[in-house]
PDB file of N, CA and C in Angstrom:
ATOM      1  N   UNK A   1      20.772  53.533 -40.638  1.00  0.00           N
ATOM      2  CA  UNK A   1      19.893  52.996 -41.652  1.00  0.00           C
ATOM      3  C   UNK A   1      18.463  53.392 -41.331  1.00  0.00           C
ATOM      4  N   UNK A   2      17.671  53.997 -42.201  1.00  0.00           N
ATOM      5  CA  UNK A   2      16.486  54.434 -42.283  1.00  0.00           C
ATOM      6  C   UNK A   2      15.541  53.027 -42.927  1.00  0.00           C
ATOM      7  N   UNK A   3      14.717  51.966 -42.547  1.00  0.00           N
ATOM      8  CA  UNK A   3      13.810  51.482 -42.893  1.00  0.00           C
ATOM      9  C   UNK A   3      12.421  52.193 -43.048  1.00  0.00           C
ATOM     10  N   UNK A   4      11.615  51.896 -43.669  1.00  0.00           N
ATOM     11  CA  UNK A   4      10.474  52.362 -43.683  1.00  0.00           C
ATOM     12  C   UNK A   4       9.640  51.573 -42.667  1.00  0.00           C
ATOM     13  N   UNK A   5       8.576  52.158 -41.974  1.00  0.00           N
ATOM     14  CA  UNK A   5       7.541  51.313 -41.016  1.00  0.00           C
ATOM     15  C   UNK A   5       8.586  51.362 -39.600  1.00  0.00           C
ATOM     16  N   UNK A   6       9.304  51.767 -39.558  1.00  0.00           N
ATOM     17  CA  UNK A   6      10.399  51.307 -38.254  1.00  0.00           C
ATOM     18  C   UNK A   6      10.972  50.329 -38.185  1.00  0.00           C
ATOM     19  N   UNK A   7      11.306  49.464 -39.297  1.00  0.00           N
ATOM     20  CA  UNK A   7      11.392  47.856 -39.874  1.00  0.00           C
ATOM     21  C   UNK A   7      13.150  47.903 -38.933  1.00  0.00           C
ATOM     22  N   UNK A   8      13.745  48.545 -39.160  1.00  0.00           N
ATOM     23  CA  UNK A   8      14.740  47.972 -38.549  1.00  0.00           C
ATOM     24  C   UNK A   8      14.755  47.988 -37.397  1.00  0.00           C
ATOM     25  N   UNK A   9      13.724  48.555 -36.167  1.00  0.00           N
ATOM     26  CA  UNK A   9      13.761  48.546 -34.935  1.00  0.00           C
ATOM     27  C   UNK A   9      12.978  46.846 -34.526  1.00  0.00           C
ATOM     28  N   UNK A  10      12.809  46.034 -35.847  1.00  0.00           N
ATOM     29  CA  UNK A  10      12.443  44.930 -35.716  1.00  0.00           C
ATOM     30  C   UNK A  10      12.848  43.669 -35.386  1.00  0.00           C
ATOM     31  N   UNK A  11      12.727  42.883 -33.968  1.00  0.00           N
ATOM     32  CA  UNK A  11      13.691  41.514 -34.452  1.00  0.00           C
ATOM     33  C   UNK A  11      13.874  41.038 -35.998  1.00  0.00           C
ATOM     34  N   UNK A  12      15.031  40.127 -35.901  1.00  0.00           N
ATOM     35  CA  UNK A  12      14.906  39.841 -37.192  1.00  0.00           C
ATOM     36  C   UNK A  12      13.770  38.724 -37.398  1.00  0.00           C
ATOM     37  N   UNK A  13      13.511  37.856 -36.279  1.00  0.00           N
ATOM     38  CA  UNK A  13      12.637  36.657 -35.782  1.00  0.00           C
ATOM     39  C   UNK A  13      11.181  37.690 -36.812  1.00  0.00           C
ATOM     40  N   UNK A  14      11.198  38.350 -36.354  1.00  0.00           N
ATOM     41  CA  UNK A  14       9.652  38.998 -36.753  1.00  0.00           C
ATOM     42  C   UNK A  14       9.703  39.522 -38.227  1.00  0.00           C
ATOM     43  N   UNK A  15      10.705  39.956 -38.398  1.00  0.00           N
ATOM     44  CA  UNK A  15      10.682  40.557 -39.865  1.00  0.00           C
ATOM     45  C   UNK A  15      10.812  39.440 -41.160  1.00  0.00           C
ATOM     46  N   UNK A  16      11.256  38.370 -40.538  1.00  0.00           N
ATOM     47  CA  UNK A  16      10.971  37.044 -41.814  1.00  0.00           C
ATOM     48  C   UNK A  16       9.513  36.507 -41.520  1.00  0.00           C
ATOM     49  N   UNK A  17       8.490  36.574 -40.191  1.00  0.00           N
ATOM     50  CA  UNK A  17       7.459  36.268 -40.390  1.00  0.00           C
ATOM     51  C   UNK A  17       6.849  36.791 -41.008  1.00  0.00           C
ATOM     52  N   UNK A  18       6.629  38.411 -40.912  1.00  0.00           N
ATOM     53  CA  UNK A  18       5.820  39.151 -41.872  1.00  0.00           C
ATOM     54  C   UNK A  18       6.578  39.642 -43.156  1.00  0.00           C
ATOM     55  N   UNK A  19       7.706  39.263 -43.506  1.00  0.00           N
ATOM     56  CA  UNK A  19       8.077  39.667 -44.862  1.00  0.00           C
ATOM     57  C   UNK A  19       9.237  38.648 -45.088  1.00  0.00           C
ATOM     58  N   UNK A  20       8.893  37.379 -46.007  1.00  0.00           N
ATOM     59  CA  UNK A  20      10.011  36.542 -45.642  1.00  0.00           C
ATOM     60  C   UNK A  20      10.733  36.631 -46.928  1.00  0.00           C
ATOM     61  N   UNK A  21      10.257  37.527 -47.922  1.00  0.00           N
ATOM     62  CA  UNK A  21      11.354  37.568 -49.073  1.00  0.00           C
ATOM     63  C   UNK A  21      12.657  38.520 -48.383  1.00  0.00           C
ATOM     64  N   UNK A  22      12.291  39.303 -47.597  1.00  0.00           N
ATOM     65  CA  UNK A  22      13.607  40.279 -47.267  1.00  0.00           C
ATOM     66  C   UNK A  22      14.470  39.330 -46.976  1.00  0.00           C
ATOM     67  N   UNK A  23      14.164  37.585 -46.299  1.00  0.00           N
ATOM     68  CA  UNK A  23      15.588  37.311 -46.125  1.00  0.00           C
ATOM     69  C   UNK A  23      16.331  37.072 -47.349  1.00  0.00           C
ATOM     70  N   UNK A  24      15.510  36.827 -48.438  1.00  0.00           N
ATOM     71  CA  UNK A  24      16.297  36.426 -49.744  1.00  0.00           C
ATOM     72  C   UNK A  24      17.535  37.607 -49.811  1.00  0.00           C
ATOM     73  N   UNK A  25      17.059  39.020 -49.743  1.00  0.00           N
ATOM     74  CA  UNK A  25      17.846  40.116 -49.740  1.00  0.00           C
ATOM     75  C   UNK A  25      18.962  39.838 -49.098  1.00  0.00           C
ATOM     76  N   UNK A  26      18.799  39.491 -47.918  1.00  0.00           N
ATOM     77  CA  UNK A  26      20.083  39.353 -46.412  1.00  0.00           C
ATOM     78  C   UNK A  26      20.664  38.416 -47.010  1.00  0.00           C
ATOM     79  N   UNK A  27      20.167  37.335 -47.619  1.00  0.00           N
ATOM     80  CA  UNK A  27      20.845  36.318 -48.368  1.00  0.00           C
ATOM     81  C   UNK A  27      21.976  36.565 -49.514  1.00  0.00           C
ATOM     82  N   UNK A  28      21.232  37.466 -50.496  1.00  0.00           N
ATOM     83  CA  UNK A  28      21.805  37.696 -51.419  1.00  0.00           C
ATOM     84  C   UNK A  28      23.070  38.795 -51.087  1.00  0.00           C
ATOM     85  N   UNK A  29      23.371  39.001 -49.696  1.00  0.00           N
ATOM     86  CA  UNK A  29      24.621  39.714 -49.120  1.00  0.00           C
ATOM     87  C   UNK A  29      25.443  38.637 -48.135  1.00  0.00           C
ATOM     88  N   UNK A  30      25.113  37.637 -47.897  1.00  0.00           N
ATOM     89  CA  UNK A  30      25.716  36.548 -47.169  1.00  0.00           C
ATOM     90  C   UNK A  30      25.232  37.239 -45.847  1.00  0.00           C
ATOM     91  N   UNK A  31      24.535  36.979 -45.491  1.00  0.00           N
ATOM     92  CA  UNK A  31      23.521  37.875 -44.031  1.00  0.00           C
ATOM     93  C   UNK A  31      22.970  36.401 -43.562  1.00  0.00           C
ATOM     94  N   UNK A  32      23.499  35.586 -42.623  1.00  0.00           N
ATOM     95  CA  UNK A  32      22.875  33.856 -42.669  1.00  0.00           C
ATOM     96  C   UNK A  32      21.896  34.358 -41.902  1.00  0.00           C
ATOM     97  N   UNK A  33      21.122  35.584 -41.096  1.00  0.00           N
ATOM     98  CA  UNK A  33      20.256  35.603 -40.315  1.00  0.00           C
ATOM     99  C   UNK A  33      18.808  34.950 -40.305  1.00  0.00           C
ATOM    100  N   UNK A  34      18.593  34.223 -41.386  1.00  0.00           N
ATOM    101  CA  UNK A  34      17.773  34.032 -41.923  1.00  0.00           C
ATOM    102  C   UNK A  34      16.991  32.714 -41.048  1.00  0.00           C
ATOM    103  N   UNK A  35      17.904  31.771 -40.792  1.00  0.00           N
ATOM    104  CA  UNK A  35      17.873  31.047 -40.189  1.00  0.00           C
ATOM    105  C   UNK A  35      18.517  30.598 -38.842  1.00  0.00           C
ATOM    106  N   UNK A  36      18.600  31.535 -38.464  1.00  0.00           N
ATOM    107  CA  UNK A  36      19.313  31.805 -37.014  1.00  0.00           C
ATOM    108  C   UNK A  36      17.903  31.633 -35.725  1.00  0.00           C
ATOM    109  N   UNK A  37      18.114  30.672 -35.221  1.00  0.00           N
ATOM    110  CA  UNK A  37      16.936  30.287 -34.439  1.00  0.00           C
ATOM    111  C   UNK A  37      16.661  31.204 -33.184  1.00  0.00           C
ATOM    112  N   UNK A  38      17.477  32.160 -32.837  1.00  0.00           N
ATOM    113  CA  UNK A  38      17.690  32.949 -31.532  1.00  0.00           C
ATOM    114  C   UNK A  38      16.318  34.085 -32.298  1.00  0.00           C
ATOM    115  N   UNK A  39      17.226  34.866 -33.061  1.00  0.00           N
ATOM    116  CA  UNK A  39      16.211  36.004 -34.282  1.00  0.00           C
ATOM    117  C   UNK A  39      15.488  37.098 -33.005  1.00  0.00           C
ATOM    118  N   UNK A  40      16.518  37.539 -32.323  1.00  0.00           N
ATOM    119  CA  UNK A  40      16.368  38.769 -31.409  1.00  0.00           C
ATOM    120  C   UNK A  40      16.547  40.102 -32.154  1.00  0.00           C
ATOM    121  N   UNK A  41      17.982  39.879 -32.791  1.00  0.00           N
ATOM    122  CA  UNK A  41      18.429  40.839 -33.252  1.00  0.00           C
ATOM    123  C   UNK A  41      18.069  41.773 -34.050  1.00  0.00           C
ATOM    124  N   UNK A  42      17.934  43.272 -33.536  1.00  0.00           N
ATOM    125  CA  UNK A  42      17.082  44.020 -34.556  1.00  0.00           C
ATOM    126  C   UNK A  42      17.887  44.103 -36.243  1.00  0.00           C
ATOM    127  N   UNK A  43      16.433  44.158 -36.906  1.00  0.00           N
ATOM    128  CA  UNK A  43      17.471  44.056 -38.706  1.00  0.00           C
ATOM    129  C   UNK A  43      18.408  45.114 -38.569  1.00  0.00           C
ATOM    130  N   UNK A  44      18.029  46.120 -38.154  1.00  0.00           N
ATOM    131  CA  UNK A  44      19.311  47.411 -38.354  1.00  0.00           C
ATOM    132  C   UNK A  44      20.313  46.884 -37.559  1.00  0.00           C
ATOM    133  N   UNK A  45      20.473  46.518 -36.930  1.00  0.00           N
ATOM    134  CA  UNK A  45      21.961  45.528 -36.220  1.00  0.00           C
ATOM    135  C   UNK A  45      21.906  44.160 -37.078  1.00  0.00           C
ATOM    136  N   UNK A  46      21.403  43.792 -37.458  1.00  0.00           N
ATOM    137  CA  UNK A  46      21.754  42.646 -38.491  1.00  0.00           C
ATOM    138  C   UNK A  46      22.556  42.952 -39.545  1.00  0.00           C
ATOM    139  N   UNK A  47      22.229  44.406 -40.024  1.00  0.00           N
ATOM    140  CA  UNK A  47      22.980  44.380 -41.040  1.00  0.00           C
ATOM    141  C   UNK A  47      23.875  45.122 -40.833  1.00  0.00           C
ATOM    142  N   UNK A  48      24.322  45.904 -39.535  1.00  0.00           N
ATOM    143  CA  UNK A  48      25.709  46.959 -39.415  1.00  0.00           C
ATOM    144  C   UNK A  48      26.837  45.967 -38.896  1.00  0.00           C
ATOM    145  N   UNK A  49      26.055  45.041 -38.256  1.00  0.00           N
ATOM    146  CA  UNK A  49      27.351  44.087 -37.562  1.00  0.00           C
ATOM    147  C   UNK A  49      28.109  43.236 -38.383  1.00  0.00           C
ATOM    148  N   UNK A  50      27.583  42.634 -39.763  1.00  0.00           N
ATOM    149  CA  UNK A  50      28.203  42.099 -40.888  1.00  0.00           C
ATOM    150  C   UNK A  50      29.429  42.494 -41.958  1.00  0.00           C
ATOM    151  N   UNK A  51      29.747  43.974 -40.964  1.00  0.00           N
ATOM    152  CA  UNK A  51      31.010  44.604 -41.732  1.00  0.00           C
ATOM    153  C   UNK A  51      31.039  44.285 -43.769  1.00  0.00           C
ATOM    154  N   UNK A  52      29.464  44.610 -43.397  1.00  0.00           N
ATOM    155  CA  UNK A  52      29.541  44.962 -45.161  1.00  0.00           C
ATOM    156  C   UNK A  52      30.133  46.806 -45.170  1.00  0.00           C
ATOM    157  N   UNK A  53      30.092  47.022 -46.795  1.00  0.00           N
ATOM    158  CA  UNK A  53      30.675  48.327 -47.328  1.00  0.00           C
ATOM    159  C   UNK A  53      29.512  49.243 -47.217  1.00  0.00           C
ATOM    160  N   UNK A  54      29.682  50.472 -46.653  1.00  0.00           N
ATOM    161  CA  UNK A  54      29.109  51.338 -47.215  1.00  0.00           C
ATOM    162  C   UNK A  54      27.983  51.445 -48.214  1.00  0.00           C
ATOM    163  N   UNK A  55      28.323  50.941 -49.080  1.00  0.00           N
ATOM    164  CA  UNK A  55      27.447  50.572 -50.767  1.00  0.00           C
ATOM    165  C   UNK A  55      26.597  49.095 -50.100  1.00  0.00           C
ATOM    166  N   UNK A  56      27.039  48.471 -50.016  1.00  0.00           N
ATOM    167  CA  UNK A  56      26.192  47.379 -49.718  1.00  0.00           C
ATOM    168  C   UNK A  56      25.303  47.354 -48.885  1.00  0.00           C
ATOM    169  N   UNK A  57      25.479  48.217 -47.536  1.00  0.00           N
ATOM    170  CA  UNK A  57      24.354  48.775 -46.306  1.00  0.00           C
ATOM    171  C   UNK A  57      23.595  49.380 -47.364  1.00  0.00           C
ATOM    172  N   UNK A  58      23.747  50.575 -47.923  1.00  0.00           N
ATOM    173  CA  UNK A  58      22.828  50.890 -48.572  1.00  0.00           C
ATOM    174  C   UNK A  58      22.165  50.506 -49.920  1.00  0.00           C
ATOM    175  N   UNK A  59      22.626  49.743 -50.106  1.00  0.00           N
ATOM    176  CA  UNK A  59      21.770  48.753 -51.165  1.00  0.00           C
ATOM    177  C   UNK A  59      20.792  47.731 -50.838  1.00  0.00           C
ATOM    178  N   UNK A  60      20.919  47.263 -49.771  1.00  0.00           N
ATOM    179  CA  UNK A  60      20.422  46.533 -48.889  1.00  0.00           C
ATOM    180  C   UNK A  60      19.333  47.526 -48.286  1.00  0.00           C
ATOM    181  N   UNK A  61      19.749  48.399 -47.475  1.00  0.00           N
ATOM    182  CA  UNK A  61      18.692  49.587 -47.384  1.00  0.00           C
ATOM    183  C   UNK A  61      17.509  49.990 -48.532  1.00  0.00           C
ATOM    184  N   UNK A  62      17.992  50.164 -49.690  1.00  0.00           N
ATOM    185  CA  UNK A  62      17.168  50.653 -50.374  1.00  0.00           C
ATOM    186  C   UNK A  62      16.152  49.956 -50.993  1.00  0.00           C
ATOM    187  N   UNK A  63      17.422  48.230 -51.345  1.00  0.00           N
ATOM    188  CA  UNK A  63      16.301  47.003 -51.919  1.00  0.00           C
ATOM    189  C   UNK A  63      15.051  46.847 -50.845  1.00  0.00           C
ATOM    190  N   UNK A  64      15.358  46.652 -49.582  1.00  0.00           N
ATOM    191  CA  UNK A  64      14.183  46.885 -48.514  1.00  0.00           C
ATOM    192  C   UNK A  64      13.125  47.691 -48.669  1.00  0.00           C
ATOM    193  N   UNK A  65      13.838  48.687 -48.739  1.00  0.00           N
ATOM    194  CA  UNK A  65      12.806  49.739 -48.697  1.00  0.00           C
ATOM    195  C   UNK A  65      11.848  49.868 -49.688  1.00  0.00           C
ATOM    196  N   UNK A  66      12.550  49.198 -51.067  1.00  0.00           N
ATOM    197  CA  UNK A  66      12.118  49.538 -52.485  1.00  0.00           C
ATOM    198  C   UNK A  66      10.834  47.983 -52.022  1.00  0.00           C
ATOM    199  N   UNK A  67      10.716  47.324 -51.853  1.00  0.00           N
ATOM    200  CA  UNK A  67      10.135  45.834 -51.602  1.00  0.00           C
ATOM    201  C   UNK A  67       9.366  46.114 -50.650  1.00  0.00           C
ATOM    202  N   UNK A  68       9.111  47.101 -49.815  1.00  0.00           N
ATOM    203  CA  UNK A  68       7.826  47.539 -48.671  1.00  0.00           C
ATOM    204  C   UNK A  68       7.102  48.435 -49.889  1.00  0.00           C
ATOM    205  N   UNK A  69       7.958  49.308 -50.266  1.00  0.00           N
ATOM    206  CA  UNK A  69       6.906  50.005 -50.751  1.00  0.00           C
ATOM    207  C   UNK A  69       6.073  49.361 -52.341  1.00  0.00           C
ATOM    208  N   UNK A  70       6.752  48.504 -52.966  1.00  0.00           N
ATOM    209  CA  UNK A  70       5.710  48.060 -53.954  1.00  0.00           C
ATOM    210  C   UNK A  70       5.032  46.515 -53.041  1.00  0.00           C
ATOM    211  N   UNK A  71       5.146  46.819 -52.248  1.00  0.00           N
ATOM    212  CA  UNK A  71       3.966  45.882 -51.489  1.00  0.00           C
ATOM    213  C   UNK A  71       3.048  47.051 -50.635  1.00  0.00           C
ATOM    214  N   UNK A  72       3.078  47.677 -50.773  1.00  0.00           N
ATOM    215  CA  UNK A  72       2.085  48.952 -50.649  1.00  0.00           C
ATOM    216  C   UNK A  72       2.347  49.757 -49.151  1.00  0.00           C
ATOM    217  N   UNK A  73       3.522  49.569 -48.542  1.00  0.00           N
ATOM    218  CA  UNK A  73       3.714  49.713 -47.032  1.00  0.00           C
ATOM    219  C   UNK A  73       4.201  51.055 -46.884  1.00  0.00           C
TER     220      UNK A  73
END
């Protein structure tokens, strides 16, 4: 998975502080990371370990990506 900014080399702990709609995204795939109090885990392992499809990694990928960049990132 390609994030933009290096976003998936990000805890997930950090990536809901500075962008907390993406968890809606993780949400809207059943991704509970959202509220997981540990929040080590980088997003790009957040979302390969959830044995979603193919299509769904990358939808998830792209909604991300598409949501940095009209926030100007």
């Amino acid at each position: 998975m390609e994030f933009k900014n290096n976003l998936g080399d990000w805890a997930i702990q950090d990536v809901m502080v500075s962008y907390p709609e993406i968890g809606d995204i993780l949400n809207r795939f059943e991704i509970g990371c959202v509220t997981c109090k540990v929040g080590i885990c980088l997003l790009k392992d957040v979302v390969s370990i959830h044995g979603l499809s193919k299509d769904d990694e990358a939808n998830i990928e792209e909604e991300i990506n598409t949501y940095l960049t009209q926030k100007g990132e």
